[in-house]
Protein backbone atom coordinates (compact mmCIF):
# COMPACT_ATOMS: atom_id res chain seq x y z
CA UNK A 1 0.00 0.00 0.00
CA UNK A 2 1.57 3.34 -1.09
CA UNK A 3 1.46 5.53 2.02
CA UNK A 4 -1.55 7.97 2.05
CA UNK A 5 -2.79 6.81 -1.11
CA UNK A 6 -6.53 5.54 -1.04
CA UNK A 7 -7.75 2.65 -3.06
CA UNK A 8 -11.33 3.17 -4.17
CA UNK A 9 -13.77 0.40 -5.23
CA UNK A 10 -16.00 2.17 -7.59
CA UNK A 11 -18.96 -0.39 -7.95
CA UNK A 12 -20.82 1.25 -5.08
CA UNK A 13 -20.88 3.64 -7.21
CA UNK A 14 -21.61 2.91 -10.35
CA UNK A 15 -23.88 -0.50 -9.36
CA UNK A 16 -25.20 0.36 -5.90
CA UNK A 17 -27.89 2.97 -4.31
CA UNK A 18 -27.65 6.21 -2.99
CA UNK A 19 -26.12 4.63 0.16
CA UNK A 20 -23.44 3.31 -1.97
CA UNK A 21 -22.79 6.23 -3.94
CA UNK A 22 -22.80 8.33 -1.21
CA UNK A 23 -20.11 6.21 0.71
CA UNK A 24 -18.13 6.35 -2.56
CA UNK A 25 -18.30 10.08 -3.06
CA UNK A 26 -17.27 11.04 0.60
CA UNK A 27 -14.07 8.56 -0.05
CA UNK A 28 -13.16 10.24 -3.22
CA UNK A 29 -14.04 13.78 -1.73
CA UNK A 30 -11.41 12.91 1.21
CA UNK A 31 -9.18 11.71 -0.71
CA UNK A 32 -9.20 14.75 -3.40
CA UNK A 33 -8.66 16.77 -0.09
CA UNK A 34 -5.69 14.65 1.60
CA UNK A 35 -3.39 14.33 -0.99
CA UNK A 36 -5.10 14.93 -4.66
CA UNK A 37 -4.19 11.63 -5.86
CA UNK A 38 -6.03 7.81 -5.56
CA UNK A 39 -6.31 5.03 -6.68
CA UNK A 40 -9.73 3.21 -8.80
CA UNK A 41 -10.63 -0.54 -9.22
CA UNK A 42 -13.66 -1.28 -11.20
CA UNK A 43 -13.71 1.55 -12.88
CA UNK A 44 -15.79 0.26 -15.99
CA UNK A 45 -13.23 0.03 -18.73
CA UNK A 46 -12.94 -3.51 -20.07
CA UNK A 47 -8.92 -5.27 -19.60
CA UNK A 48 -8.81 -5.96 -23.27
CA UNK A 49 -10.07 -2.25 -24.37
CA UNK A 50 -7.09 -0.64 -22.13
CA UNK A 51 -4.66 -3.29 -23.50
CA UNK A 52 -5.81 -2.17 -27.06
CA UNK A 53 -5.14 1.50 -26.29
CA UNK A 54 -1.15 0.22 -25.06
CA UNK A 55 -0.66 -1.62 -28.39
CA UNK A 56 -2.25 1.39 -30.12
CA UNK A 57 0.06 4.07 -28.59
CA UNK A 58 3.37 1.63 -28.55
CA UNK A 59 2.45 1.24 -32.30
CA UNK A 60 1.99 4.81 -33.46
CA UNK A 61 5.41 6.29 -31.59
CA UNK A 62 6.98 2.93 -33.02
CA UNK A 63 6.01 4.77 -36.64
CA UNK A 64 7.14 7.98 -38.65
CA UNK A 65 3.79 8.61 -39.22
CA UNK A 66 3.27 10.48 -35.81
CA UNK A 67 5.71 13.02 -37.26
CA UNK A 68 2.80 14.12 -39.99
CA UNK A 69 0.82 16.21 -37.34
CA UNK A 70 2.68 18.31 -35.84
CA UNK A 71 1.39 19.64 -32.20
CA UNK A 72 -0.66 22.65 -32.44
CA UNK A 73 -0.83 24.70 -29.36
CA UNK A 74 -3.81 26.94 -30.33
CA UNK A 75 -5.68 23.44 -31.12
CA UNK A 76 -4.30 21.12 -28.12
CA UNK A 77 -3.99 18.76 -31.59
CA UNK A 78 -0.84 16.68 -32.67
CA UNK A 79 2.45 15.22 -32.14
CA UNK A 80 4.97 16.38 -29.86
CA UNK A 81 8.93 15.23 -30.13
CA UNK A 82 11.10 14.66 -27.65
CA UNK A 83 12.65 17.33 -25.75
CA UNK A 84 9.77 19.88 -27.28
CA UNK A 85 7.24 20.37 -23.45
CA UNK A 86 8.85 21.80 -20.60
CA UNK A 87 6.27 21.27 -17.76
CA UNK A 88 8.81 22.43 -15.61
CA UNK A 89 9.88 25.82 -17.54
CA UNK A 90 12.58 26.18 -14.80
CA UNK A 91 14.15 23.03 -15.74
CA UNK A 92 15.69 21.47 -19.30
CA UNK A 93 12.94 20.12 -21.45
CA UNK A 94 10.83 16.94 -21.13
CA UNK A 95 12.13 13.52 -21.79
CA UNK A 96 9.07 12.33 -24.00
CA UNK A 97 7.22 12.43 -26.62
CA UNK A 98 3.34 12.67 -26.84
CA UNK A 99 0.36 12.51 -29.33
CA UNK A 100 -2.36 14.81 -27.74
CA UNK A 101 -5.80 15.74 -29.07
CA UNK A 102 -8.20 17.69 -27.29
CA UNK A 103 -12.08 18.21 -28.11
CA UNK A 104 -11.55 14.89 -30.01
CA UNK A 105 -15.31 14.08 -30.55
CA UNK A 106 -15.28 17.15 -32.69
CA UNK A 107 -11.48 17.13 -34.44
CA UNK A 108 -11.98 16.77 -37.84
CA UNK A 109 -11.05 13.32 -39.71
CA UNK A 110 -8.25 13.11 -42.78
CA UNK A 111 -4.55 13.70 -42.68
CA UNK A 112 -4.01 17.15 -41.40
CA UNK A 113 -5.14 16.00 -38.52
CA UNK A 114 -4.44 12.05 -38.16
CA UNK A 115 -1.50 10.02 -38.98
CA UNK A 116 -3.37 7.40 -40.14
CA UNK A 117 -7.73 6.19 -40.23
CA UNK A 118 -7.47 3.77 -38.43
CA UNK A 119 -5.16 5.46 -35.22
CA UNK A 120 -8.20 8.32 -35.18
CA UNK A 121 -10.91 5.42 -35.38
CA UNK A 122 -9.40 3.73 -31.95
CA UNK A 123 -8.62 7.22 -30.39
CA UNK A 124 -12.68 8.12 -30.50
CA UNK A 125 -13.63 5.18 -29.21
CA UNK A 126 -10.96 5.28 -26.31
CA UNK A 127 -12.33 8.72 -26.10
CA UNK A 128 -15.51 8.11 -25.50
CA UNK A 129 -15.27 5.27 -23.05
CA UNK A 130 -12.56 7.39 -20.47
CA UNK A 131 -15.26 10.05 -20.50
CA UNK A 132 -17.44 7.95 -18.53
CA UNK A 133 -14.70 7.86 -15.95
CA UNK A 134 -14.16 10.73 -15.34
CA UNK A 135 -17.75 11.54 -15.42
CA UNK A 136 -18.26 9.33 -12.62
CA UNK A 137 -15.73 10.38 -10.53
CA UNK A 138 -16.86 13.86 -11.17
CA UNK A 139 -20.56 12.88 -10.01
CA UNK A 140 -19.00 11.79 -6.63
CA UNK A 141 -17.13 15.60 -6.58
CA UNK A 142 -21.45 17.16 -7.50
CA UNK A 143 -22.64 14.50 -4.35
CA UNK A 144 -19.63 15.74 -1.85
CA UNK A 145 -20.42 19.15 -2.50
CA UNK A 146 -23.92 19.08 -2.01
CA UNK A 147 -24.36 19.84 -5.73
CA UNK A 148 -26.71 19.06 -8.82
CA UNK A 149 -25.26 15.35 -9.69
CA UNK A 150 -24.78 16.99 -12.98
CA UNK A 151 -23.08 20.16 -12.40
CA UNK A 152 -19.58 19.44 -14.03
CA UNK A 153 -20.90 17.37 -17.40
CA UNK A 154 -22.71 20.49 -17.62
CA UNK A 155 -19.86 22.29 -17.72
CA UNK A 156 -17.45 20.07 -19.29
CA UNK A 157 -19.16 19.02 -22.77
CA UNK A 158 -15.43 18.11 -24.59
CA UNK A 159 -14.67 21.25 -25.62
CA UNK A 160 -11.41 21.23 -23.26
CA UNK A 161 -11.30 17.79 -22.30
CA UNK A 162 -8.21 16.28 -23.69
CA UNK A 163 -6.74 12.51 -24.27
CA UNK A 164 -2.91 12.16 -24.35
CA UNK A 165 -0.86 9.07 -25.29
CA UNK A 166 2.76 9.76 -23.72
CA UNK A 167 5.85 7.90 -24.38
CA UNK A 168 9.17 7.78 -22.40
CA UNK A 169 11.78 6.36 -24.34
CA UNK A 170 14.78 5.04 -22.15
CA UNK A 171 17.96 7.67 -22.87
CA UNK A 172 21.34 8.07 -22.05
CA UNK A 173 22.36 11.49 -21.88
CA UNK A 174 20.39 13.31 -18.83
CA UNK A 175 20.95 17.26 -18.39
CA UNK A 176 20.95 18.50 -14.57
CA UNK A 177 17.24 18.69 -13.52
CA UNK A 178 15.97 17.09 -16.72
CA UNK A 179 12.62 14.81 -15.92
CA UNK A 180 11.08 13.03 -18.04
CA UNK A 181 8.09 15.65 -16.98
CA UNK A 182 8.93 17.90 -15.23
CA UNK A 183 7.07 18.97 -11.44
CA UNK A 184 3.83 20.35 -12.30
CA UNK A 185 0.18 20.52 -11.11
CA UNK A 186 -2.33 19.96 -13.91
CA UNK A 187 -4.36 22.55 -15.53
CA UNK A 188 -8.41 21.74 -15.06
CA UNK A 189 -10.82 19.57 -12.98
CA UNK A 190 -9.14 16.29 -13.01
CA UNK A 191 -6.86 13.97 -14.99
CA UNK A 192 -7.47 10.29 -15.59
CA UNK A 193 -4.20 8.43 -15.96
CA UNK A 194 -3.55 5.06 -17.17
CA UNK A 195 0.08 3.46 -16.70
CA UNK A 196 1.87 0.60 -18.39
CA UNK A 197 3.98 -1.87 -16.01
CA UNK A 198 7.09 0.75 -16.21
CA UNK A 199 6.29 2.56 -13.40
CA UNK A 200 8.17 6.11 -13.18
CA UNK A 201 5.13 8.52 -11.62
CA UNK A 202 6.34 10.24 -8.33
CA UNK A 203 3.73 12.95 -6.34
CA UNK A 204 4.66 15.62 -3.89
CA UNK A 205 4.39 14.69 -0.26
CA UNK A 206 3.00 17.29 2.08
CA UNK A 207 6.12 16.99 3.85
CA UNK A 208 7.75 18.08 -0.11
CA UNK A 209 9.18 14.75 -0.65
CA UNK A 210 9.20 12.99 -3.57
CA UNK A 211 7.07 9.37 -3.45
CA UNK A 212 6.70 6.66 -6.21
CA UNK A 213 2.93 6.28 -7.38
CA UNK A 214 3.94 3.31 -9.14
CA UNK A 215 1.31 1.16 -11.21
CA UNK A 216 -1.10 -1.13 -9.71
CA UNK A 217 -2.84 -4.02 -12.20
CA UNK A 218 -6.23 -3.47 -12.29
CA UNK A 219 -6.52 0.30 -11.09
CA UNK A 220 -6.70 4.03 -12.54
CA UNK A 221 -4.95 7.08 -11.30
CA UNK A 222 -6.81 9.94 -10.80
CA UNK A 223 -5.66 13.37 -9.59
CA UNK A 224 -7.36 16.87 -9.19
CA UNK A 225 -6.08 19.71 -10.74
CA UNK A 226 -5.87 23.67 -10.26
CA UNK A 227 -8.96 24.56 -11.40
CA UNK A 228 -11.00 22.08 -8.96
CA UNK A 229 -8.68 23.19 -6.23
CA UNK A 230 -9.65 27.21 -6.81
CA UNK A 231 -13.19 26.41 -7.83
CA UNK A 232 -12.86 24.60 -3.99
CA UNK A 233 -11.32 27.38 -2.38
CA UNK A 234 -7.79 25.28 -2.15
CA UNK A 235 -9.86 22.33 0.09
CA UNK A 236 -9.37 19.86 -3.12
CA UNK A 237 -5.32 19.47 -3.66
CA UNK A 238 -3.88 20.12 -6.81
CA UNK A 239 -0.68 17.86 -5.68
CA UNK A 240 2.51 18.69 -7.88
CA UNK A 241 4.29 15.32 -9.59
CA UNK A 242 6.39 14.19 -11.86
CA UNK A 243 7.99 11.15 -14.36
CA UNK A 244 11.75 10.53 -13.86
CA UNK A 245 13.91 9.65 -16.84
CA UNK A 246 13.68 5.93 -18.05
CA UNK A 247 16.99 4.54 -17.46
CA UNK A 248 18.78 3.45 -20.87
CA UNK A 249 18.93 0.20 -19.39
CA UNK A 250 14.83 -0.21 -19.98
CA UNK A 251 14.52 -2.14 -23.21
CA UNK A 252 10.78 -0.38 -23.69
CA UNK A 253 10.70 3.00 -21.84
CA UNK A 254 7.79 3.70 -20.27
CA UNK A 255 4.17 4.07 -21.71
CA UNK A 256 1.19 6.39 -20.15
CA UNK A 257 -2.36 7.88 -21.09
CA UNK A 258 -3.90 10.49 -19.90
CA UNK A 259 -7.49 12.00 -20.03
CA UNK A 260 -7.73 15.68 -18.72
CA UNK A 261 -11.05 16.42 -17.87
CA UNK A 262 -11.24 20.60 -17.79
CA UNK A 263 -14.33 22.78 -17.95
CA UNK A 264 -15.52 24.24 -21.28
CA UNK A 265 -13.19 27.58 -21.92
CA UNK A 266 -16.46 30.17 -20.90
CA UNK A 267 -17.07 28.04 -17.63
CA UNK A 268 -16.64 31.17 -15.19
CA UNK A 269 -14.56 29.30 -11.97
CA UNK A 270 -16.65 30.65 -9.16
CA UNK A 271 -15.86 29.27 -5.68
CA UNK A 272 -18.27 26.50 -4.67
CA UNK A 273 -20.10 27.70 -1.04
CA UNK A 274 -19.83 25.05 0.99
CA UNK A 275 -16.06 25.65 0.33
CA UNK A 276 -16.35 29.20 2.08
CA UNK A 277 -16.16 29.28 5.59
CA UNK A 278 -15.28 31.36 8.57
CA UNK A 279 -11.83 29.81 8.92
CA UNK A 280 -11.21 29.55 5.88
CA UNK A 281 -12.81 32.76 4.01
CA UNK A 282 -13.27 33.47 0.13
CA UNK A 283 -9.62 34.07 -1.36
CA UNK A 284 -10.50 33.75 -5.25
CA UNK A 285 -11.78 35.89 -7.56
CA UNK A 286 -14.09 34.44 -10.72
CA UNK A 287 -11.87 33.16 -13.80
CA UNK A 288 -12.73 31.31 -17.01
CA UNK A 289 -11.17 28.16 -17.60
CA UNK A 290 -10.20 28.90 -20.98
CA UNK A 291 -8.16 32.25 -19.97
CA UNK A 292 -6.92 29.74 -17.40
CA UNK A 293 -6.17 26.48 -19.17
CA UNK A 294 -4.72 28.96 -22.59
CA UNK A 295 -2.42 30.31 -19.96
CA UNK A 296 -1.30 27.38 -18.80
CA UNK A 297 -1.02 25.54 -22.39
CA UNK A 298 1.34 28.41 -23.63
CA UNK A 299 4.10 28.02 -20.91
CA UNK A 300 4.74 24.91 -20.94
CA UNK A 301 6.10 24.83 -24.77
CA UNK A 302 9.46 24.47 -24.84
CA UNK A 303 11.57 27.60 -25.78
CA UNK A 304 14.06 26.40 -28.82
């Protein structure tokens, strides 16, 4: 058991009654406010579906053809190489490469903006199913915070919400501070992350040490990010981590996907009130998430 790490069985949740749900939501609520990262089993995502999505992404950075879309900031859309994210701008770029696409259900299809048909068929059907994830988990965030169930899918209808395949090829040459990412918080609501058997995902202690969040068969990671934790008035974490280098001794490097679940860009981030109190007063002002997430987006590029 990873210390302060919870382990959430979600089929209270998503096969139970209100009881069950209930008991679900307050676990992922206290969790969210602990430490910002846990653990899900029985998530709803089928074994062979998530092996699929492995093969998929192991395939496509295996090919030249992820070179043919190149990463557009402005869109969220495309390849990224090596060395070209710094998520830590203080530090010496990123040791990976990624394929990201944001607002996929509504990305266009043909080759400006896929490497190949069939790599865009799997990626909306992936898509699609990782929604429901984090649409549970964010239904458990509504019931915690004596909410509309619905609240955030109202307010996050794909227009922001972003699947990432992310690839950390083993290297040999490491600069002073180089990561393969760098320490950062993510941008929105919360991220969905799947990892391969590689392991290499470390989160910030309170203390401000460094821990291993390493992978666990059968479970999701899923962290909360800035905008949850300032729509929250700083009670949900937005817990800083990182991926250290893959040794050039690891014959595969290391593998990860990622679903970033962030409000639609005119979503106006208003602190929630039972997240106001008298010991802890009101310390944000109202932001959209675009302005925010845009912000966010732009820094991270790496400077050539």
């Amino acid at each position: 058991m990873i210390p302060n790490l919870a382990i959430i069985d979600m089929v209270p949740f998503r096969e139970g009654g209100k009881e069950g749900r209930n008991k679900v939501a307050q676990e992922i609520y206290d969790a969210a406010h602990n430490v910002g990262f846990l653990y899900l089993k029985n998530f709803g995502m089928s074994e062979y579906l998530l092996e699929t999505a492995f093969s998929v992404a192991k395939s496509l950075f295996l090919s030249d053809e992820k070179t043919k879309v190149p990463f557009s900031a402005i869109l969220n859309h495309g390849y990224t190489a090596m060395k070209g994210e710094a998520l830590d701008p203080s530090k010496p770029a990123d040791l990976k490469e990624t394929f990201t696409s944001r607002n996929l259900a509504n990305i266009p299809s043909g080759s400006e903006y896929w490497p190949n048909s069939e790599f865009e068929a799997f990626m909306r059907i992936f898509y699609k199913n990782v929604t429901h994830i984090a649409s549970d988990v964010m239904a458990a965030f509504a019931i915690a915070l004596d909410l509309p169930e619905g609240f955030f899918d109202e307010r996050h209808t794909g227009l922001t919400q972003t699947l990432r395949l992310l690839h950390y090829p083993p290297v040999k040459c490491v600069s002073e501070g180089q990561l393969g990412a760098g320490a950062h918080t993510d941008y929105g609501t919360l991220t969905v992350l799947f990892q391969d058997a590689e392991g290499g995902l470390q989160i910030q202690g309170l203390d401000g040490k460094w821990i291993d969040a390493p992978p666990i068969p059968g479970t999701v990671v899923i962290n909360t990010g800035d905008l949850i934790s300032r729509w929250s008035n700083d009670f949900f974490k937005s817990t800083p981590h990182r991926v250290v280098p893959r040794p050039a001794a690891m014959k595969n490097g290391r593998l990860s996907i990622a679903f970033f679940s962030d409000p639609d860009p005119d979503v106006i981030i208003e602190t929630f009130p039972k997240c106001i109190t008298p010991e802890k007063p009101h310390r944000y002002s109202p932001i959209t998430a675009g302005e925010h997430i845009q912000r966010r987006i732009m820094a991270s590029q790496a400077k050539s």
